[in-house]
C-alpha atoms as a PDB file:
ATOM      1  CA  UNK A   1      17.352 -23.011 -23.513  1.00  0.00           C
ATOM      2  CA  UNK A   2      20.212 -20.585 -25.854  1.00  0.00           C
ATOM      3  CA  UNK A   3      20.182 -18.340 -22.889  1.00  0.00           C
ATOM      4  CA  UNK A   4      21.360 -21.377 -20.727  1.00  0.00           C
ATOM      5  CA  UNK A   5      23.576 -22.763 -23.562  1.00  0.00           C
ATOM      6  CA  UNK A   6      25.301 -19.290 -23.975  1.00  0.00           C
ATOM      7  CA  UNK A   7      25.781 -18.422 -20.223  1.00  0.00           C
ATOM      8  CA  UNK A   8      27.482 -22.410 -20.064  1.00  0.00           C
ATOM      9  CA  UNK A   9      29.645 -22.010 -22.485  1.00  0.00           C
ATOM     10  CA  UNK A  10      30.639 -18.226 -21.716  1.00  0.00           C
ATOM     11  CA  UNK A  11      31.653 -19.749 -17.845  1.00  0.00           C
ATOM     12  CA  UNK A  12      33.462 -22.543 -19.586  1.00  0.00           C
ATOM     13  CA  UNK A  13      35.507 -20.484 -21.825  1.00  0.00           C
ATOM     14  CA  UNK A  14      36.226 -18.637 -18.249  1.00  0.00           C
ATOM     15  CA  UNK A  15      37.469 -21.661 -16.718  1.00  0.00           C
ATOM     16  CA  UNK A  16      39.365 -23.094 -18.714  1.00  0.00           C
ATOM     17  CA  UNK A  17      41.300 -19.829 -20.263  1.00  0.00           C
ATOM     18  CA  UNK A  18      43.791 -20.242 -16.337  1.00  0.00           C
ATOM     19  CA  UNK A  19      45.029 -23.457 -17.178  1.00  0.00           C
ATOM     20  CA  UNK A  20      45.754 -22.214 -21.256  1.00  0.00           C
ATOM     21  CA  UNK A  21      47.207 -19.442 -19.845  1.00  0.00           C
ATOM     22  CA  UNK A  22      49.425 -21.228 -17.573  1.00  0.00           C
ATOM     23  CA  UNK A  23      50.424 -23.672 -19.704  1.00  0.00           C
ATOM     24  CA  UNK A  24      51.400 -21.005 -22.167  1.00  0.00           C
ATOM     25  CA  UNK A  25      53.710 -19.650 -19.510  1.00  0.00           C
ATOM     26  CA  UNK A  26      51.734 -15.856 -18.814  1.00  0.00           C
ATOM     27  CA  UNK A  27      50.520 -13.908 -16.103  1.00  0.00           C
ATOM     28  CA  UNK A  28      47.209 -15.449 -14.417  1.00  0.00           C
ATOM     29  CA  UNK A  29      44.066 -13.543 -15.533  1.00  0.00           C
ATOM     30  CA  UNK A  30      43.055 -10.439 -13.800  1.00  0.00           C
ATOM     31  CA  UNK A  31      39.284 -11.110 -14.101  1.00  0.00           C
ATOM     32  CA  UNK A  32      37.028 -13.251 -16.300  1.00  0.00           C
ATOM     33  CA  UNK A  33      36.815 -10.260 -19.443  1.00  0.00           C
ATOM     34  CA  UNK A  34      40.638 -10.622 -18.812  1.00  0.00           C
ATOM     35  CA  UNK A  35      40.055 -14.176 -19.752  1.00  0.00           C
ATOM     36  CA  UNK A  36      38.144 -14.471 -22.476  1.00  0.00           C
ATOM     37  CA  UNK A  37      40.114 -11.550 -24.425  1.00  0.00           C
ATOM     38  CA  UNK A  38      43.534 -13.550 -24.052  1.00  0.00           C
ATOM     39  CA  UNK A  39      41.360 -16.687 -25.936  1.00  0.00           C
ATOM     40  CA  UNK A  40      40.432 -13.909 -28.644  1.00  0.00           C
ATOM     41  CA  UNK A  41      43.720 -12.646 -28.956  1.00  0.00           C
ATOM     42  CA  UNK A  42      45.487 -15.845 -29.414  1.00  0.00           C
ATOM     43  CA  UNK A  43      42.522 -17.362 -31.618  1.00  0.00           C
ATOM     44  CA  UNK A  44      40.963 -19.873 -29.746  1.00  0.00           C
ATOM     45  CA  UNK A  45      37.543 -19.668 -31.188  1.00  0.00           C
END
C-alpha cells in the first residue's frame, strides 16, 4: 500500500511539474528527474 502511494504521487509530481513549468514561462522538461528537480529547486514541496 506506501509502495503504491509513493510510486502515485512520484508520477503525479511528474505530471504536473509541464504545466508549472510552462506557466512559469521555462524550457519544457528534458525527462521526468528533469522534472521533479525544477519542483525542488523552486520549493514546491
Amino acid at each position: 500500500m506506501v509502495r503504491y502511494a509513493l510510486v502515485t504521487a512520484i508520477e503525479a509530481a511528474a505530471d504536473v511539474a509541464p504545466r508549472i513549468r510552462s506557466a512559469e514561462g521555462c524550457r519544457p522538461s528534458a525527462d521526468n528527474g528533469d522534472a521533479i528537480r525544477f519542483l525542488g529547486d523552486h520549493g514546491c514541496s
